[in-house]
C-alpha atoms as a PDB file:
ATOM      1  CA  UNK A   1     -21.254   1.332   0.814  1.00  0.00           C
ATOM      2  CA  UNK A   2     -19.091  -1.148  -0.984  1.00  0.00           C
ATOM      3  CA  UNK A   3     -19.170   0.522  -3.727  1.00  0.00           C
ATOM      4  CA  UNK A   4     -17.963   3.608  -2.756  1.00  0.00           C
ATOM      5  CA  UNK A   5     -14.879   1.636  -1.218  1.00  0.00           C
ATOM      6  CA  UNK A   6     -13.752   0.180  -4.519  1.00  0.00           C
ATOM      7  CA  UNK A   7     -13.776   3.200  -5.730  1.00  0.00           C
ATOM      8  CA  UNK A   8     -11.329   4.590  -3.662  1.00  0.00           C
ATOM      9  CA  UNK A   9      -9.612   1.698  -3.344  1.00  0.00           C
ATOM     10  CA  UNK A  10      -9.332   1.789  -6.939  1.00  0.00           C
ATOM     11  CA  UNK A  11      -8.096   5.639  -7.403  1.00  0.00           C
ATOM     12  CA  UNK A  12      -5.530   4.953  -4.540  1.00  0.00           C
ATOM     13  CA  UNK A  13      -4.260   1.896  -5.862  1.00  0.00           C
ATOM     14  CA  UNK A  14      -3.920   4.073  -9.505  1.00  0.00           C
ATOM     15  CA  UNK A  15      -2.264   6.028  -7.669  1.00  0.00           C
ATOM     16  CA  UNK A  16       0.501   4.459  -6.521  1.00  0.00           C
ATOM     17  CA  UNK A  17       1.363   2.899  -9.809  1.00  0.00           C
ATOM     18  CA  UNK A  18       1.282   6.095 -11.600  1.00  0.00           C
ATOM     19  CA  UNK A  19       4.064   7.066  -8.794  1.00  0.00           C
ATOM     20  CA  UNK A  20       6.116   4.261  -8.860  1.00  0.00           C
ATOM     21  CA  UNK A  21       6.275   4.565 -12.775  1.00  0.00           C
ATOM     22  CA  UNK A  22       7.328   8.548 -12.251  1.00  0.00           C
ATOM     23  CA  UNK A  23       9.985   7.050  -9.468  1.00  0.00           C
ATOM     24  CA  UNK A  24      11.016   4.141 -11.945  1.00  0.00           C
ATOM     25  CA  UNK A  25      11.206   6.328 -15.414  1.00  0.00           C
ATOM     26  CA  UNK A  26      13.388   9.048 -13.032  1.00  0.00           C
ATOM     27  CA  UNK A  27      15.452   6.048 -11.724  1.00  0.00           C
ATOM     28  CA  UNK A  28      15.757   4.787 -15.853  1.00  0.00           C
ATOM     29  CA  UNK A  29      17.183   8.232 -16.593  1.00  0.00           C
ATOM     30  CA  UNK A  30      19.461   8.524 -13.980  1.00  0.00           C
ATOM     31  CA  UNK A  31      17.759  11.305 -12.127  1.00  0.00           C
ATOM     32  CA  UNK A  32      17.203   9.878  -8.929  1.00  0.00           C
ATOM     33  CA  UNK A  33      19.053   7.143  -7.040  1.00  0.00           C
ATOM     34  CA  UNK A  34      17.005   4.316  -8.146  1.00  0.00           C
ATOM     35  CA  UNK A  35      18.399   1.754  -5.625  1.00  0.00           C
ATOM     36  CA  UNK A  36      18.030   4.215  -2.528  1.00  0.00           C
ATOM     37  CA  UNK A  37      14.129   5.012  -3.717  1.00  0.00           C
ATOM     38  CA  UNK A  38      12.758   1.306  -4.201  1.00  0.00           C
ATOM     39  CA  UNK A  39      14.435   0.344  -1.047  1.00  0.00           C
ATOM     40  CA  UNK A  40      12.733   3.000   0.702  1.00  0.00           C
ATOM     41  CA  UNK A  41       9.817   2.253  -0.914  1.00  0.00           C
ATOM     42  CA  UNK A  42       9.742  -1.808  -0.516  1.00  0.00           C
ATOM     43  CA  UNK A  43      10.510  -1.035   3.331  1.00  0.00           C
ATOM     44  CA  UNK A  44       7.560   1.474   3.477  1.00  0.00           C
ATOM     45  CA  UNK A  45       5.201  -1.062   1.680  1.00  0.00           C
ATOM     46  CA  UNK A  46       6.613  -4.059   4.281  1.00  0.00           C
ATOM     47  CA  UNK A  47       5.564  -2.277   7.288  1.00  0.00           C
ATOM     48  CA  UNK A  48       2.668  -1.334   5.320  1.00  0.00           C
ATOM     49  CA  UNK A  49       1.648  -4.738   5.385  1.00  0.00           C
ATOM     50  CA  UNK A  50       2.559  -5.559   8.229  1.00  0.00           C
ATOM     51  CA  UNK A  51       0.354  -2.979  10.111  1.00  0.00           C
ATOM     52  CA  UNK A  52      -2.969  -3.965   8.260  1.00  0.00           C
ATOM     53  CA  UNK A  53      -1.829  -7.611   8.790  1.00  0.00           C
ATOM     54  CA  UNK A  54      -1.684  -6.830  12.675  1.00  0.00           C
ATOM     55  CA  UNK A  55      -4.807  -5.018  12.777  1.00  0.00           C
ATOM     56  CA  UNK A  56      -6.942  -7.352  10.588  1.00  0.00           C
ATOM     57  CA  UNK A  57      -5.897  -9.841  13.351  1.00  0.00           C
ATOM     58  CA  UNK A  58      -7.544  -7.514  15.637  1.00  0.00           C
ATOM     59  CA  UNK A  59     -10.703  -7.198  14.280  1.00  0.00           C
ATOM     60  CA  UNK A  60     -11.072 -10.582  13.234  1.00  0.00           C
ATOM     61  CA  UNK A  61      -9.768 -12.345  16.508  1.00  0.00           C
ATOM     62  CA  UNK A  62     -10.263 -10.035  19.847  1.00  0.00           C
ATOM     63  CA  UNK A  63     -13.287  -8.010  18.503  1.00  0.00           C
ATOM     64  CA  UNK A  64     -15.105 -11.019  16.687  1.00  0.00           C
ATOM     65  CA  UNK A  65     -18.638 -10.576  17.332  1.00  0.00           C
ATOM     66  CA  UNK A  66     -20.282 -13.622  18.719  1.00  0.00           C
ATOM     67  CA  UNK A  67     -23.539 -12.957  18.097  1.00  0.00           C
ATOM     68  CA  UNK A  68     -25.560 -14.719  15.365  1.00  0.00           C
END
């Protein structure tokens, strides 16, 4: 079970980085608007967080199972 969630874990994380380097070598070369992009990106990743950061508070506090 685990092990099948590091893998994707793994491929989606590799996956974003290989992304952010196309957005950051187009940015370098003056293809792209590189200060409009990693804004929009940085705000994406902050709400990001803050969404799993709300919902791991979920599970962990309202739905903690009691039971030992």
């Amino acid at each position: 079970m685990f092990s099948n969630t590091k893998k994707f874990a793994a491929y989606v994380l590799t996956a974003i980085v290989l992304c952010l380097t196309v957005i950051a070598l187009l940015g370098i070369w003056e293809v792209i608007s590189f200060e409009y992009i990693i804004r929009k990106v940085l705000t994406s990743l902050f709400v990001v967080f803050l969404s799993t950061v709300i919902i791991l508070f979920i599970f962990g506090v309202v739905l903690r199972d009691d039971e030992k």
